[in-house]
N, C-alpha and C. Protein backbone atom coordinates (compact mmCIF):
# COMPACT_ATOMS: atom_id res chain seq x y z
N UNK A 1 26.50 20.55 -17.71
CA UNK A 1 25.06 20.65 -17.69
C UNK A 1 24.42 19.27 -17.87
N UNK A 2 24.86 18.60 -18.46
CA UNK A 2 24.28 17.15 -18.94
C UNK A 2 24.70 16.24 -17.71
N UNK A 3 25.76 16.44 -17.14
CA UNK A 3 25.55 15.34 -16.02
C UNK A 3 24.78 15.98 -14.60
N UNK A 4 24.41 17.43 -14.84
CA UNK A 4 23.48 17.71 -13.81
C UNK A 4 21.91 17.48 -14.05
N UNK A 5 21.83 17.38 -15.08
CA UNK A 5 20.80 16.33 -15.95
C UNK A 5 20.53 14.72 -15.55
N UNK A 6 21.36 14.62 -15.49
CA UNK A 6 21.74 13.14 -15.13
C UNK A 6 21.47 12.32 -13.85
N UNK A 7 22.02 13.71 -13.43
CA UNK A 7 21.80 13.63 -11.61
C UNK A 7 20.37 13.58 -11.39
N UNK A 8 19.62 15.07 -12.00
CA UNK A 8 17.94 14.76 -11.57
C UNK A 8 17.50 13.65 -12.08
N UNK A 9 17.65 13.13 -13.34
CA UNK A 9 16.62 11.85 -13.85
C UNK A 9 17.37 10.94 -13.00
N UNK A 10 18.46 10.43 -12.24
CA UNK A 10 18.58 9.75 -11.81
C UNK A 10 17.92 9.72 -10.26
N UNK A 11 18.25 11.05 -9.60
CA UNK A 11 17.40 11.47 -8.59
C UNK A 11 15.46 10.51 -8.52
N UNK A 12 15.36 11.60 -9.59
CA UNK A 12 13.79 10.90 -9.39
C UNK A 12 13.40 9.93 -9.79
N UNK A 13 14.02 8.97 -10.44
CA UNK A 13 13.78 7.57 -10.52
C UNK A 13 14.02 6.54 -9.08
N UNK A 14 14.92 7.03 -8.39
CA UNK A 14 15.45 6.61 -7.12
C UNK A 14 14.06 7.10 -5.95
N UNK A 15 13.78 8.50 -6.38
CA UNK A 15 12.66 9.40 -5.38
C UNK A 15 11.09 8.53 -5.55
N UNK A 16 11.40 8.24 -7.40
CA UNK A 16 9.81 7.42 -7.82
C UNK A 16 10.08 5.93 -6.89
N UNK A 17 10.68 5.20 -6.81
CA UNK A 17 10.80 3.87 -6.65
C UNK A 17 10.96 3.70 -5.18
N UNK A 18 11.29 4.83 -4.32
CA UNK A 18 11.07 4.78 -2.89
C UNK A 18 9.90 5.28 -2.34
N UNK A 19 8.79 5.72 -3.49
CA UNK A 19 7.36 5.85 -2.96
C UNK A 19 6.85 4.87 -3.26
N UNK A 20 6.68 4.45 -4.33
CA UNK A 20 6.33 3.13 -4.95
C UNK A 20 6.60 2.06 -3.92
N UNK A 21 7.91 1.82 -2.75
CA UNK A 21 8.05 0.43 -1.62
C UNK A 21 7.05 1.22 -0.74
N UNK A 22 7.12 2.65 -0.64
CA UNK A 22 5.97 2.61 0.58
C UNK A 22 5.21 2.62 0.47
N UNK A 23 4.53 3.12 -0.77
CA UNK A 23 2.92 2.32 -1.14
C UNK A 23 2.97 1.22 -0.62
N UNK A 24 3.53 0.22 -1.56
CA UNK A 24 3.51 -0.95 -1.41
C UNK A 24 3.29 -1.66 0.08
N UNK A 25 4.01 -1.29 0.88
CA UNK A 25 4.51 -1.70 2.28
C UNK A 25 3.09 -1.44 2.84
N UNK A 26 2.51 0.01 2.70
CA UNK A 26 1.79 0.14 3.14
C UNK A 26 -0.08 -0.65 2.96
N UNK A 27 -0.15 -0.51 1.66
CA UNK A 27 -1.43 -1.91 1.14
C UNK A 27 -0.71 -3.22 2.15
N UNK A 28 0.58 -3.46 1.95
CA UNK A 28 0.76 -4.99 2.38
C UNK A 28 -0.05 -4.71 3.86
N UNK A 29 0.60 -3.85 4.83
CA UNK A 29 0.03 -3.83 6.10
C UNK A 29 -1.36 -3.61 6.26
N UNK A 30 -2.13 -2.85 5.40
CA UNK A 30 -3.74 -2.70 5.46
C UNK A 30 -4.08 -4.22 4.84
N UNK A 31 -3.27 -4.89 4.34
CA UNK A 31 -4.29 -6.44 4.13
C UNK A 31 -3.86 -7.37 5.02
N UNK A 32 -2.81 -7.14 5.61
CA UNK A 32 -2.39 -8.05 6.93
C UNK A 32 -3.42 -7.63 7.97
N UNK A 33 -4.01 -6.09 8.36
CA UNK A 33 -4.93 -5.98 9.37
C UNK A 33 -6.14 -6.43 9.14
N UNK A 34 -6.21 -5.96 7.89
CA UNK A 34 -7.72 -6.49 7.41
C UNK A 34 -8.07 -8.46 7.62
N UNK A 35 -6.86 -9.11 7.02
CA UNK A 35 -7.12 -10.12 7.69
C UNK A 35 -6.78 -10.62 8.84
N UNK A 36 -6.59 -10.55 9.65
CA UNK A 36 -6.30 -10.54 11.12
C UNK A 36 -7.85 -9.85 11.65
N UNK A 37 -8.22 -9.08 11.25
CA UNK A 37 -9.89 -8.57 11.84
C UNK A 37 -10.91 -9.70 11.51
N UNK A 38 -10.58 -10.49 10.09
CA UNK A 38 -11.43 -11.23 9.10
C UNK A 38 -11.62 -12.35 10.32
N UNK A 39 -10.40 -12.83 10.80
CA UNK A 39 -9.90 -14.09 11.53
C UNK A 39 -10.50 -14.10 12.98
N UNK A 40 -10.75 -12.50 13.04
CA UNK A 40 -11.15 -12.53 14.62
C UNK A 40 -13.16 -12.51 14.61
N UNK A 41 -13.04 -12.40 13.75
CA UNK A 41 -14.91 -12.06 13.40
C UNK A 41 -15.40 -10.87 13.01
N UNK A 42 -14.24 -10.01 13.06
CA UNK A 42 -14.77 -8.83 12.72
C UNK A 42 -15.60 -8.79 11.74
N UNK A 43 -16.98 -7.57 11.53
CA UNK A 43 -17.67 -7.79 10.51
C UNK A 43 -17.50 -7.33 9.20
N UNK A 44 -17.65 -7.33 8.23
CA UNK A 44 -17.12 -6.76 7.12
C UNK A 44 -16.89 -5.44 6.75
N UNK A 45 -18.32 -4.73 7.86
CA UNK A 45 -18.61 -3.55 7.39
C UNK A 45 -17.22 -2.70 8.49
N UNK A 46 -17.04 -3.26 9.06
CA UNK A 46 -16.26 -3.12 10.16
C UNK A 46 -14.58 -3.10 9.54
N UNK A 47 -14.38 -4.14 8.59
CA UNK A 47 -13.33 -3.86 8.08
C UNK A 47 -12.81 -2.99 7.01
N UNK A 48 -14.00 -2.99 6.54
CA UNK A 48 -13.89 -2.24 5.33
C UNK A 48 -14.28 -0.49 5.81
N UNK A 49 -14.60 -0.12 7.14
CA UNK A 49 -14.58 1.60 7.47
C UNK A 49 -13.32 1.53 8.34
N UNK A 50 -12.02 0.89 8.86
CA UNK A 50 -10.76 0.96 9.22
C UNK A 50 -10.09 0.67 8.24
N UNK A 51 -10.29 -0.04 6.97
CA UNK A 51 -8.81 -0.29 6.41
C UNK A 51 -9.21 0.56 4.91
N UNK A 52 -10.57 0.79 4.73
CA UNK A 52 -11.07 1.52 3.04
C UNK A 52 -10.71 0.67 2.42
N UNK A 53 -10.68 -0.69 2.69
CA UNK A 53 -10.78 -1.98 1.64
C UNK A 53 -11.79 -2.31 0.79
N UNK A 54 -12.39 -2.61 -0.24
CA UNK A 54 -13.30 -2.92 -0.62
C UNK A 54 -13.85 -4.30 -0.23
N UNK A 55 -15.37 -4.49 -0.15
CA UNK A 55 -15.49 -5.45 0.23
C UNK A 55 -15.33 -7.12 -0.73
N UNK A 56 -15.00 -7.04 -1.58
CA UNK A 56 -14.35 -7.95 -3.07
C UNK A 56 -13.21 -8.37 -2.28
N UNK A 57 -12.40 -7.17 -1.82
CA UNK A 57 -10.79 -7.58 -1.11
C UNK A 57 -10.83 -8.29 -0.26
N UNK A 58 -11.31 -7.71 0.49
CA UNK A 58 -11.81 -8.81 1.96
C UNK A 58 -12.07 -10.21 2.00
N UNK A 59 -13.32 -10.18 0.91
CA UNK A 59 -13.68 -11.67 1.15
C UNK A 59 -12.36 -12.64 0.50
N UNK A 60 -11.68 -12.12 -0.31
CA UNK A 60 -10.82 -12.94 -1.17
C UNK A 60 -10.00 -12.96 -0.15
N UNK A 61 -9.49 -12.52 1.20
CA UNK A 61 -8.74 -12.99 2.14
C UNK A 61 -9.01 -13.94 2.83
């Protein structure tokens, strides 16, 4: 019983930490578009209703 115990907490620490890279991955790519729009002229308001960036984020790119 205890190492099937073992198995789940190990399970979902492995399950937590592979949502956690695709969060991650995923913000990285919404601030790579967001600046790449910044670079092209896009307007702010413009970036911030495709990526739901705030506009604080933006400008700091």
């Amino acid at each position: 019983m205890a190492s099937l115990m073992e198995y789940w907490d190990m399970n979902n620490v492995i399950d937590g930490s592979f949502e956690k890279g695709m969060e991650k991955g995923k913000i990285e790519k919404t601030m790579e578009i967001a600046k790449e729009m910044k670079q092209n002229n896009e307007p702010i308001e413009k970036i911030v209703r495709y990526t739901g960036l705030a506009i604080e984020e933006i400008e700091k790119l």
